[in-house]
N, C-alpha and C. Protein backbone atom coordinates (compact mmCIF):
# COMPACT_ATOMS: atom_id res chain seq x y z
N UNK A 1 17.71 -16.76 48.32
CA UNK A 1 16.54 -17.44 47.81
C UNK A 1 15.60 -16.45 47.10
N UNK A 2 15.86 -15.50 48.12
CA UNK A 2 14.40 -14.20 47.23
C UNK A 2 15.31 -13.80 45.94
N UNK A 3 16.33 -13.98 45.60
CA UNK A 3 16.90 -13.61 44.27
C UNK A 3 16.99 -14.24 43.40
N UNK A 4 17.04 -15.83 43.78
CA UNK A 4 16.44 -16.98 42.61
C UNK A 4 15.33 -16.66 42.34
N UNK A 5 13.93 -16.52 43.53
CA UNK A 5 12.57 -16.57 42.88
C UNK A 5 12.66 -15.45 41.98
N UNK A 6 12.96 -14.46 41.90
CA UNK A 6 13.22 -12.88 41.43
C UNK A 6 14.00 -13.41 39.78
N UNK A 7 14.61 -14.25 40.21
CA UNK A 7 15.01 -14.59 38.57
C UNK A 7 14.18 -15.36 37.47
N UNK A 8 13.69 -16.35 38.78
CA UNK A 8 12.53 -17.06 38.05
C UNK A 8 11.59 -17.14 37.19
N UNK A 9 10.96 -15.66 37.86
CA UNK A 9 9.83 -14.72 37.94
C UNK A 9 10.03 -14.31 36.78
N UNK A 10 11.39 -13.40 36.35
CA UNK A 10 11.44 -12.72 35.34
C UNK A 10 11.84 -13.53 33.92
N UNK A 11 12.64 -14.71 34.00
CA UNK A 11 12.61 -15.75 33.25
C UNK A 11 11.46 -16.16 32.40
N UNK A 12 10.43 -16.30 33.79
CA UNK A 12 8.70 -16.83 33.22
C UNK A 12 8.18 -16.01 32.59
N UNK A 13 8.20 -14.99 33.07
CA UNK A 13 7.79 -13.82 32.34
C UNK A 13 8.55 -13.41 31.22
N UNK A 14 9.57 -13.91 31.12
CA UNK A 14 9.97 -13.29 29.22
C UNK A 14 9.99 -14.26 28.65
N UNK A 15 9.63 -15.58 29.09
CA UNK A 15 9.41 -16.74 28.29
C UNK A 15 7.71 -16.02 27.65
N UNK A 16 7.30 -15.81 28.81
CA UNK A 16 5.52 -15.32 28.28
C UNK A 16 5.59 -14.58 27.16
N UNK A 17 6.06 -13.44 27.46
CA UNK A 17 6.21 -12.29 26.69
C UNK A 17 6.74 -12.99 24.92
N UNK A 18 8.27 -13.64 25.10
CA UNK A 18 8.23 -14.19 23.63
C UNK A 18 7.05 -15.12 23.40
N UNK A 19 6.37 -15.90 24.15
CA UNK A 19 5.73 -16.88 23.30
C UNK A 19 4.47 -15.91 22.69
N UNK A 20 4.15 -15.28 23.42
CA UNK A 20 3.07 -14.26 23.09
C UNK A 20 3.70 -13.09 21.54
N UNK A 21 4.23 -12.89 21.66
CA UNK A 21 5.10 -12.16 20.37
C UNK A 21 5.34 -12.69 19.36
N UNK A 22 5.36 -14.04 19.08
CA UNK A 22 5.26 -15.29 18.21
C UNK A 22 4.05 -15.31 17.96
N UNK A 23 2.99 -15.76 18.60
CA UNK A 23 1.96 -15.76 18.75
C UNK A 23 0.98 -15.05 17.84
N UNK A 24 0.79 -13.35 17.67
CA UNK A 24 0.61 -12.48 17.74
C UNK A 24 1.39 -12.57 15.92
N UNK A 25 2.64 -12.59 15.97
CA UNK A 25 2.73 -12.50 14.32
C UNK A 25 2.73 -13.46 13.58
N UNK A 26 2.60 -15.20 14.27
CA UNK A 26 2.41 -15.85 13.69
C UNK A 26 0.31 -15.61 12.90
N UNK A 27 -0.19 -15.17 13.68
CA UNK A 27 -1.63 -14.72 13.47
C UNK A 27 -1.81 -14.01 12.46
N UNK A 28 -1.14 -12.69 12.69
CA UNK A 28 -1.37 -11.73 11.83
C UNK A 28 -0.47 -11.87 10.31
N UNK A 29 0.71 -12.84 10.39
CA UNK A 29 0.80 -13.48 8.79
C UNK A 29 0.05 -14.04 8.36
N UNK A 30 -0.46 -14.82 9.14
CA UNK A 30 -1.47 -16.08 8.58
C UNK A 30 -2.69 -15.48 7.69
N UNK A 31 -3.18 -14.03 8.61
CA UNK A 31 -4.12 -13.49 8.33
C UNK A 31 -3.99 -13.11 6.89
N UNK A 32 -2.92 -12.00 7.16
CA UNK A 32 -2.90 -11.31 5.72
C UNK A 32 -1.98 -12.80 3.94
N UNK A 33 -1.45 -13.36 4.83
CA UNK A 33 -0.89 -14.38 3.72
C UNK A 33 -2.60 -15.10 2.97
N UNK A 34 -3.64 -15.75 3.97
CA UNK A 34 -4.79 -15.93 3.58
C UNK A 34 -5.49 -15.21 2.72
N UNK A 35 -5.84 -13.92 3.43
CA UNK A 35 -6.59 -13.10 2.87
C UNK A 35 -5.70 -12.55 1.66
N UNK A 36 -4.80 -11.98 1.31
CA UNK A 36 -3.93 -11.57 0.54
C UNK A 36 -3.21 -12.55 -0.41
N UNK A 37 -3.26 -13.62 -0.77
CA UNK A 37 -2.43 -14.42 -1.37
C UNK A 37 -3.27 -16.27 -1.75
N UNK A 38 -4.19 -16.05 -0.86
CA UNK A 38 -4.94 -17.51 -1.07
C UNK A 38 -4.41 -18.19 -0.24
N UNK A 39 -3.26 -18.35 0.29
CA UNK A 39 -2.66 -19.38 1.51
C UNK A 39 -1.85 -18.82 2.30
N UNK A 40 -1.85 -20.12 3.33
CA UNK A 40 -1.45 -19.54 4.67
C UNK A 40 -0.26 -20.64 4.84
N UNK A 41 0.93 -19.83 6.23
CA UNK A 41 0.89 -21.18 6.62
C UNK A 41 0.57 -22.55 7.64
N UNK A 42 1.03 -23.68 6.95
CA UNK A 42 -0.24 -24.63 7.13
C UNK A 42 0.15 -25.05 8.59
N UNK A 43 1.46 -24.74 9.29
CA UNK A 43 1.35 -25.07 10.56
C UNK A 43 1.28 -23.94 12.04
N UNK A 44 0.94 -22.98 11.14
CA UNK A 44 0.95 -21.72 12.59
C UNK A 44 0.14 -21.84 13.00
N UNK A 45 -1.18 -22.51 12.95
CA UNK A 45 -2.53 -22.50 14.04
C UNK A 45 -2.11 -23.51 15.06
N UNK A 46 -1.41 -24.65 14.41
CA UNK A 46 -0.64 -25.49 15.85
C UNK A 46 -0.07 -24.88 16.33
N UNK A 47 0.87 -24.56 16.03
CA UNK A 47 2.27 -23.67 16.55
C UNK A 47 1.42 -22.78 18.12
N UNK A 48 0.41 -21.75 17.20
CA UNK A 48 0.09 -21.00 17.93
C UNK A 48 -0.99 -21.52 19.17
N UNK A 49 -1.74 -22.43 19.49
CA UNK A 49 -2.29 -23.61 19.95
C UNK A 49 -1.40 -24.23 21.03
N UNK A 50 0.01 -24.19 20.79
CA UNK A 50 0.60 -24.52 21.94
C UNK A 50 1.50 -23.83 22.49
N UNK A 51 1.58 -22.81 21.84
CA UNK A 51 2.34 -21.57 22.31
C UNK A 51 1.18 -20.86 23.88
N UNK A 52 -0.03 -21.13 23.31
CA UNK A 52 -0.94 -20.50 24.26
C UNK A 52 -1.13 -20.94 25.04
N UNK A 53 -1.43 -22.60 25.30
CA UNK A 53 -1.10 -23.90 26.46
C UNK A 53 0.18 -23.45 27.36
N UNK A 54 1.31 -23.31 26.13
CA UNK A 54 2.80 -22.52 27.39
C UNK A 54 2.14 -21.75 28.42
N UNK A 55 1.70 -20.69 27.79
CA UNK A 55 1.32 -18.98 28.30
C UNK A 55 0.14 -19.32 29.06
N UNK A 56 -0.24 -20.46 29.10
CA UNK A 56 -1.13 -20.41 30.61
C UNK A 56 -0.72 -21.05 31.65
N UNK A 57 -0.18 -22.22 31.15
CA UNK A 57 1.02 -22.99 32.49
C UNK A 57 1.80 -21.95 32.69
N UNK A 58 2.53 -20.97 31.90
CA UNK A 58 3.58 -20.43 32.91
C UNK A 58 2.78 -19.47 33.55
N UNK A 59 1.50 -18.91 33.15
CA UNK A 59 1.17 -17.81 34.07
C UNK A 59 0.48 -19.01 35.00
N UNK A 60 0.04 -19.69 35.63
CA UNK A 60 -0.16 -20.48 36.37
C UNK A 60 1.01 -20.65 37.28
N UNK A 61 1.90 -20.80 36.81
CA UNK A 61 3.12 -20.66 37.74
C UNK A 61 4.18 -19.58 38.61
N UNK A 62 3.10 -18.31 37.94
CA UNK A 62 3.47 -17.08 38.29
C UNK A 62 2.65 -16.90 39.18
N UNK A 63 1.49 -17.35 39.37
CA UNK A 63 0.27 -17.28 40.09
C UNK A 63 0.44 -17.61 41.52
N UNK A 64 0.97 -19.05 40.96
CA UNK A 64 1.40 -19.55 42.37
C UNK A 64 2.73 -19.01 42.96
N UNK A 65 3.58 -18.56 41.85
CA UNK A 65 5.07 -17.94 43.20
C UNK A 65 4.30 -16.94 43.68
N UNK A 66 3.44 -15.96 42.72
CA UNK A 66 3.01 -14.65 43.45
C UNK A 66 1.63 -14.58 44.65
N UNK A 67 1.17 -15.88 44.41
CA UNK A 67 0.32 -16.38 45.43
C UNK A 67 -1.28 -15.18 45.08
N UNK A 68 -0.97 -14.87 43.61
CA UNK A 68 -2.19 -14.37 43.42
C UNK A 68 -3.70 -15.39 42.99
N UNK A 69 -3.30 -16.28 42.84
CA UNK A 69 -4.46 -16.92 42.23
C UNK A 69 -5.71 -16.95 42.87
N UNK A 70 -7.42 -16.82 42.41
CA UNK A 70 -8.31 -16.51 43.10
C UNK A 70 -8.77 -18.29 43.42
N UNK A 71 -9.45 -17.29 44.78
CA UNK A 71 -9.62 -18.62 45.59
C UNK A 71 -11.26 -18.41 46.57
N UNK A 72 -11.69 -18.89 46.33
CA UNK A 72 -12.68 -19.19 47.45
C UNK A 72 -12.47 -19.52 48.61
N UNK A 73 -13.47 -18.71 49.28
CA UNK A 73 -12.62 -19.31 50.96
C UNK A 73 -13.95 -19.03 51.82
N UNK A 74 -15.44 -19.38 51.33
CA UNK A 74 -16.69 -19.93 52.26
C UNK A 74 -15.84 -20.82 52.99
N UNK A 75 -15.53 -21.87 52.48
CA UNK A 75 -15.79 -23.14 53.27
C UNK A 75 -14.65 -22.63 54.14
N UNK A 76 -13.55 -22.03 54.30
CA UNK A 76 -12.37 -21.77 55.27
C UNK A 76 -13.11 -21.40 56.44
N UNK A 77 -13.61 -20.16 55.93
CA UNK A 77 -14.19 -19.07 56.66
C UNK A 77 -15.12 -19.69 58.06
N UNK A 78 -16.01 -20.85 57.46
CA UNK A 78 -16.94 -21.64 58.07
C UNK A 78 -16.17 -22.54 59.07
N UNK A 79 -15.31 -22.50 58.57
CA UNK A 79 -14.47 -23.74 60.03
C UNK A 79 -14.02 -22.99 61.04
N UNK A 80 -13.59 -23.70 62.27
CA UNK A 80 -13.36 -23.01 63.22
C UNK A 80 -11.75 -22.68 63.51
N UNK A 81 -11.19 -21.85 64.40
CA UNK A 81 -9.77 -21.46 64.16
C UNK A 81 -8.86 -22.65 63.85
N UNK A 82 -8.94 -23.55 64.50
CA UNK A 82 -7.76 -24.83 64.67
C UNK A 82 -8.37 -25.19 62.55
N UNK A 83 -9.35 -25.36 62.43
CA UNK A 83 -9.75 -25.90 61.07
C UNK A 83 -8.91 -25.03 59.69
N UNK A 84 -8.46 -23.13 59.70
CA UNK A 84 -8.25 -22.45 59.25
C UNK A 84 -7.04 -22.56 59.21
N UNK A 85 -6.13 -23.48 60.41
CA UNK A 85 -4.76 -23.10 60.50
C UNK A 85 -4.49 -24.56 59.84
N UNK A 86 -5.28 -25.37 60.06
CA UNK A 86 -4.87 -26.75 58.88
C UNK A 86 -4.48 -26.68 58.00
N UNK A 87 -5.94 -25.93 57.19
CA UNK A 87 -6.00 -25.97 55.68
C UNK A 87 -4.97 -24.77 55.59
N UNK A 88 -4.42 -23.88 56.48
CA UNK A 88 -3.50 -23.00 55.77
C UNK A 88 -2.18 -23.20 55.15
């Protein structure tokens, strides 16, 4: 099982990595095709718009296998032991 999540992991993460690499030169054509030429093209701001929606769901999903995501925990803290082992 720890070698599926381990594949997972790295899957998500090079899905990130390409969408971000797309991303990144879909921008910087756009830029210089604009500035340099009078036009751009006309669908890389979508493109790139949901390339970035990807790249936060999947890091969202990295978050949660890696159980880093930030969290507040007043209200945990405030309950009493049996209350802490609920919500855990």
């Amino acid at each position: 099982m720890e070698q599926l999540t381990r594949g997972i992991k790295r899957l998500i993460g090079l899905a990130m990595v390409g969408a971000m690499l797309v991303m990144v030169i879909l921008v910087f054509t756009n830029v210089v095709l604009r500035y340099g030429f009078g036009s751009g093209i006309a669908a890389s701001e979508e493109i790139v718009r949901h390339l970035f929606v990807w790249v936060t769901f999947l890091g969202a999903i990295l978050g949660v296998i890696e159980g880093t995501h930030i969290g507040v925990d007043s209200l945990i803290n405030a309950l009493p032991e049996t209350g802490r082992k609920i919500c855990s």
